[in-house]
Protein backbone atom coordinates (compact mmCIF):
# COMPACT_ATOMS: atom_id res chain seq x y z
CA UNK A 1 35.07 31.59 -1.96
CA UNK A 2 35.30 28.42 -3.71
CA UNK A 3 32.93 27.14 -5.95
CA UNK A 4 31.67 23.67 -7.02
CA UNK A 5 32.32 22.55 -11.01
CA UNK A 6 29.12 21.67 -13.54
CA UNK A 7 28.24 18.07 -11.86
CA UNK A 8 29.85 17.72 -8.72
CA UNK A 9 28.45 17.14 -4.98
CA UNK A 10 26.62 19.80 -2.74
CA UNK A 11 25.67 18.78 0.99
CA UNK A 12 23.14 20.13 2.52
CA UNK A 13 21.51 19.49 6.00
CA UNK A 14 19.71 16.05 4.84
CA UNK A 15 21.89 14.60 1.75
CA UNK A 16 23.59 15.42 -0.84
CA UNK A 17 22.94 17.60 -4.56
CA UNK A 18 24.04 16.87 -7.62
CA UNK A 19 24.28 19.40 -10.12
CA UNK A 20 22.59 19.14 -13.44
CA UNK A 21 25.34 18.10 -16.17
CA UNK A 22 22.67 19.42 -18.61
CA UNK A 23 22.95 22.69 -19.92
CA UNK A 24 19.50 23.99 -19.29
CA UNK A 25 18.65 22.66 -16.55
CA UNK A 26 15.83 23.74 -14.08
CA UNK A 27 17.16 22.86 -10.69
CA UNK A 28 19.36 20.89 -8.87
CA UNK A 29 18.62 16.64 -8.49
CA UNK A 30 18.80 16.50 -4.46
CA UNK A 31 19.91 12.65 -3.23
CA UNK A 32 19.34 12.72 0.38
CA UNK A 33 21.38 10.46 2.90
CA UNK A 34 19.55 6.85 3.72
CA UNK A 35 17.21 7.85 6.84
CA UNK A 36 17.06 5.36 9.12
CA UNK A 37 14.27 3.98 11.31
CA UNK A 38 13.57 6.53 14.28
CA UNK A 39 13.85 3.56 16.49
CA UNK A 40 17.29 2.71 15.80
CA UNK A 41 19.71 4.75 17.73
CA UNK A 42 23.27 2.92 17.36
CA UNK A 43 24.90 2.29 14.20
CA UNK A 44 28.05 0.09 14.95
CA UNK A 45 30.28 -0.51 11.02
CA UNK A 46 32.22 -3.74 11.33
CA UNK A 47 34.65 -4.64 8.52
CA UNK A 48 37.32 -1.48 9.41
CA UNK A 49 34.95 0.83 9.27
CA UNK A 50 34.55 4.39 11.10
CA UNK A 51 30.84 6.37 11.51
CA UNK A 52 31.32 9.68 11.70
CA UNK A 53 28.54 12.20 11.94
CA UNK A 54 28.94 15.46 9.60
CA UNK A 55 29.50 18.69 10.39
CA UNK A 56 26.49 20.78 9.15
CA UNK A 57 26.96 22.82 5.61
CA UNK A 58 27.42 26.81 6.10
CA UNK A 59 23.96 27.84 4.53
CA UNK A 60 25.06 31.83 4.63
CA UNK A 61 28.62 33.59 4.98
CA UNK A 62 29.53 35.75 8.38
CA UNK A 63 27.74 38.61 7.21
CA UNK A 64 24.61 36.51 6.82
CA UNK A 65 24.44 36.44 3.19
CA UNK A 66 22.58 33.06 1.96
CA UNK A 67 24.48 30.94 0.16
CA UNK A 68 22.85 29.28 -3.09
CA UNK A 69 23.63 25.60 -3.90
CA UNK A 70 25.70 26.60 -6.66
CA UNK A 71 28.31 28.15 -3.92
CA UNK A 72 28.04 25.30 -1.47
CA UNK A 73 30.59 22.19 -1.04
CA UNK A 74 30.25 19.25 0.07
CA UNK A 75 31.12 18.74 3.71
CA UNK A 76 33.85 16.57 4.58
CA UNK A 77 34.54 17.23 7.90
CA UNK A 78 32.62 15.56 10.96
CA UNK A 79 32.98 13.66 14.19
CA UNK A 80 33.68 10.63 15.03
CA UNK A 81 30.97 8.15 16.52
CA UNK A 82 32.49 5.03 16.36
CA UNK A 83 36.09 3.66 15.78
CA UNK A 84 38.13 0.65 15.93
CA UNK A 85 40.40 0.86 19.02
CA UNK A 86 43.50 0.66 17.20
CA UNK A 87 42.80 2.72 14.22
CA UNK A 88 44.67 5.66 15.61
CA UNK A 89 41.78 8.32 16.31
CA UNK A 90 39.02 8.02 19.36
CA UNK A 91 35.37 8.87 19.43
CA UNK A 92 34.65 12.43 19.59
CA UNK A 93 37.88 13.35 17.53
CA UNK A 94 37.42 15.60 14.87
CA UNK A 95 38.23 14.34 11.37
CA UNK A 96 38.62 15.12 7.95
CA UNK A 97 37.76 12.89 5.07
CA UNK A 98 38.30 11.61 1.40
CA UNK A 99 35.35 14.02 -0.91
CA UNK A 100 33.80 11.01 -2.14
CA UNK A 101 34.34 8.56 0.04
CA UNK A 102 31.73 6.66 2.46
CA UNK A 103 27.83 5.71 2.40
CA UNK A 104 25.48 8.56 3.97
CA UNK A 105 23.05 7.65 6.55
CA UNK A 106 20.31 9.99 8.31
CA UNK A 107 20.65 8.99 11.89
CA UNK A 108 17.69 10.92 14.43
CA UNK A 109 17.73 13.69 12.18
CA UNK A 110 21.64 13.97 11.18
CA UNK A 111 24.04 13.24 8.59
CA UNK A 112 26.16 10.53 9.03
CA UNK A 113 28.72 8.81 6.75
CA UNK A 114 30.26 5.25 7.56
CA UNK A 115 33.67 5.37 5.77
CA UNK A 116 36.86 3.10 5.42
CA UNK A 117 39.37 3.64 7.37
CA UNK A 118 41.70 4.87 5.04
CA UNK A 119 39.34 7.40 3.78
CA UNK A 120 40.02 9.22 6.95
CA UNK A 121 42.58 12.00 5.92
CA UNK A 122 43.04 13.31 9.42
CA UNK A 123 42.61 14.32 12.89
CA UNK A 124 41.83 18.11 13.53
CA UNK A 125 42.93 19.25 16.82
CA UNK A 126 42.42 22.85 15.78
CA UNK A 127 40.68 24.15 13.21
CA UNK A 128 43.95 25.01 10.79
CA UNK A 129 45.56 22.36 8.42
CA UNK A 130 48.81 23.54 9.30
CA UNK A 131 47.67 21.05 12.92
CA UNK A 132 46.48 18.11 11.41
CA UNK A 133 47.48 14.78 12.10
CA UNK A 134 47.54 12.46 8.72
CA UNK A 135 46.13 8.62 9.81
CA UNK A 136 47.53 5.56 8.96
CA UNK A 137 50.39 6.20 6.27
CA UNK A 138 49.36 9.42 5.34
CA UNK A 139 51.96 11.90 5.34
CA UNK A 140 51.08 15.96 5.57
CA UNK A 141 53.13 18.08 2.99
CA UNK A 142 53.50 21.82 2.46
CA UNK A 143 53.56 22.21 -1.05
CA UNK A 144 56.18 24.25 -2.50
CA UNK A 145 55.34 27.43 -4.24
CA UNK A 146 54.35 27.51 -8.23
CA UNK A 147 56.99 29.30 -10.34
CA UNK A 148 55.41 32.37 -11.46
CA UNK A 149 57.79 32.94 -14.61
CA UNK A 150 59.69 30.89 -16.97
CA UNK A 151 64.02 31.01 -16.86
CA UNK A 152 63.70 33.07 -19.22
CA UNK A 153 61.32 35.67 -17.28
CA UNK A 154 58.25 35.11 -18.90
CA UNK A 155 55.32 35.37 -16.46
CA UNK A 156 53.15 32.17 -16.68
CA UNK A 157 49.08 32.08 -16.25
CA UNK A 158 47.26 29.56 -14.20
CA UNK A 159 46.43 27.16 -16.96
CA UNK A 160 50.18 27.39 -18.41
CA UNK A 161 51.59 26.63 -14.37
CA UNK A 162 53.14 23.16 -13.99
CA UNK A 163 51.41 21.44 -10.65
CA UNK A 164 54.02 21.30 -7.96
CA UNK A 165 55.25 17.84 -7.02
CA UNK A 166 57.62 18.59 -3.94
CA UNK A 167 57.23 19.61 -0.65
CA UNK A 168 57.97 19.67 2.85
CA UNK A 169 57.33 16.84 5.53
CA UNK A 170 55.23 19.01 8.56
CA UNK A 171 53.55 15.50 9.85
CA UNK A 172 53.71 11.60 9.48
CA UNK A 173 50.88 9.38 10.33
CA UNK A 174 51.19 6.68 12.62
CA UNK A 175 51.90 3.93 9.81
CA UNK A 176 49.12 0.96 9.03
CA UNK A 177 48.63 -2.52 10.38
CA UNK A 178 51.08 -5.41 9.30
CA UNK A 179 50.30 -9.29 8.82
CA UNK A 180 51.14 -9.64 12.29
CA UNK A 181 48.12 -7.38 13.15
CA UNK A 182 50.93 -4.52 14.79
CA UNK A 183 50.89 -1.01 13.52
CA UNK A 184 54.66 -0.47 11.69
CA UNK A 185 55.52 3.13 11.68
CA UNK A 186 56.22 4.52 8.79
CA UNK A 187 60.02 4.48 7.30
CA UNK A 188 61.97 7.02 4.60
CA UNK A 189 60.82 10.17 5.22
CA UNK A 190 60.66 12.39 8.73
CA UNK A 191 59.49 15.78 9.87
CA UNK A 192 61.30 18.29 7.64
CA UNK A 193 62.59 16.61 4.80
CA UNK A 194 62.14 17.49 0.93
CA UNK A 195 60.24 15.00 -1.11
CA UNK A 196 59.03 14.35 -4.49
CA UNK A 197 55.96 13.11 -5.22
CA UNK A 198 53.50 11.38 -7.51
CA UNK A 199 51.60 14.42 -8.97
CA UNK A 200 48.10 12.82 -9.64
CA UNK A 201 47.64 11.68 -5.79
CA UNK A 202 46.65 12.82 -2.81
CA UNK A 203 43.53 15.62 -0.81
CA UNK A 204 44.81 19.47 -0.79
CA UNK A 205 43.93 21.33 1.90
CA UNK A 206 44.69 25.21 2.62
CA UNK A 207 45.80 26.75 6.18
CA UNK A 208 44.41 29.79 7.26
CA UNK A 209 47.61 31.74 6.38
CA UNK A 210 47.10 30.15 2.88
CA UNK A 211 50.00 28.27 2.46
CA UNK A 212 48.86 25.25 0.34
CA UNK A 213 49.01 21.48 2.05
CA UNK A 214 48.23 18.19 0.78
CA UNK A 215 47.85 14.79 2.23
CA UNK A 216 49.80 11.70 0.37
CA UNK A 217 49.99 8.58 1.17
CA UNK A 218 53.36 6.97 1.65
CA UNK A 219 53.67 4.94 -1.37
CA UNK A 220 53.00 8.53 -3.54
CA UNK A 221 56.64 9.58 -2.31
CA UNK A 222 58.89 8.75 -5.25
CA UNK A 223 62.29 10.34 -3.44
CA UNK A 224 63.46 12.82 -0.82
CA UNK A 225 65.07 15.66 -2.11
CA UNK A 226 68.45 17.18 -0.07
């Protein structure tokens, strides 16, 4: 189970929780999401903009355990309420999105987020990684494996391991708008190919076999690899 680092985000049903950077102390600082007026029932983002309303937190595990704050991550996974016509996703897709990204609204009782286009990481037609669909110029790698041992056969530990920085092309976004206002698909790399890329960038993601993915964006490819 993953768990959240001293000071980052927790969702919960109703906003957001920010761990105390303090050693000490007594509880968690709760920000909840803007609630809007009861009588306003359509938010519509202009400016290339998408709402998307956010998939509740797990509050316990399968067997019904209760999970505290501590052990909780901030959602980033919702659906889609509005959209620009031509941004490459529809209402009612399902959608990953950048950790950080977006303002949070409380909309009739649930969590929204407007976000940026680009802060949409992808489409989920299933629920494994391995299926998503990378927006705009996003491109979805499979990362190759760490090297467990040095050349010379000594076995390395996690905090010795080199971050990967190649991997394999399983999906290419649809490409972004150009000055004429046209999407232009992206060009360089395809299904399948080997890249290198810029270490520092991009959202990781795991499938449910637990081979390791991450999302780039095109500009984060610094060569293909044959």
């Amino acid at each position: 189970m993953a768990t959240t680092t001293r000071g980052s985000m927790l969702m919960r049903k109703g906003g957001a929780c920010l761990r105390p950077a303090v050693r000490g102390a007594a509880r968690n600082v709760c920000v909840r999401a803007t609630p809007l007026p009861l009588d306003i029932k359509k938010v519509t983002p202009v400016g290339g903009r998408t709402f998307v309303r956010v998939e509740e937190i797990e509050e316990q595990t399968q067997g019904g355990i209760l999970l505290p704050d501590n052990a909780q991550e901030k959602q980033t996974a919702g659906t889609v309420v509005f959209a620009d016509p031509e941004v490459g996703f529809e209402v009612g897709a399902k959608v990953v999105y950048s950790q950080f990204a977006g303002t949070e609204l409380e909309v009739e009782g649930s969590d929204h987020v407007i976000l940026k286009n680009d802060d949409v990481v992808g489409v989920m037609p299933t629920a494994d990684a391995k299926d998503m669909k990378p927006t705009g110029n996003g491109i979805l790698l499979e990362i190759e494996k760490e090297d467990e041992k040095t050349s010379s056969g000594i076995f390395l530990t996690g905090s010795t391991k080199e971050k990967p920085s190649t991997g394999k092309v399983l999906a290419v976004g649809p490409g972004r708008k150009g000055e004429s206002g046209k999407v232009e698909p992206l060009e360089g790399v395809s299904v399948g190919d080997s890249v290198l890329y810029n270490k520092f960038s991009g959202v990781d993601f795991e499938a449910k076999d637990g081979t390791a993915l991450i999302v780039i964006k095109d500009h984060d490819i610094l060569a293909t690899l044959e």
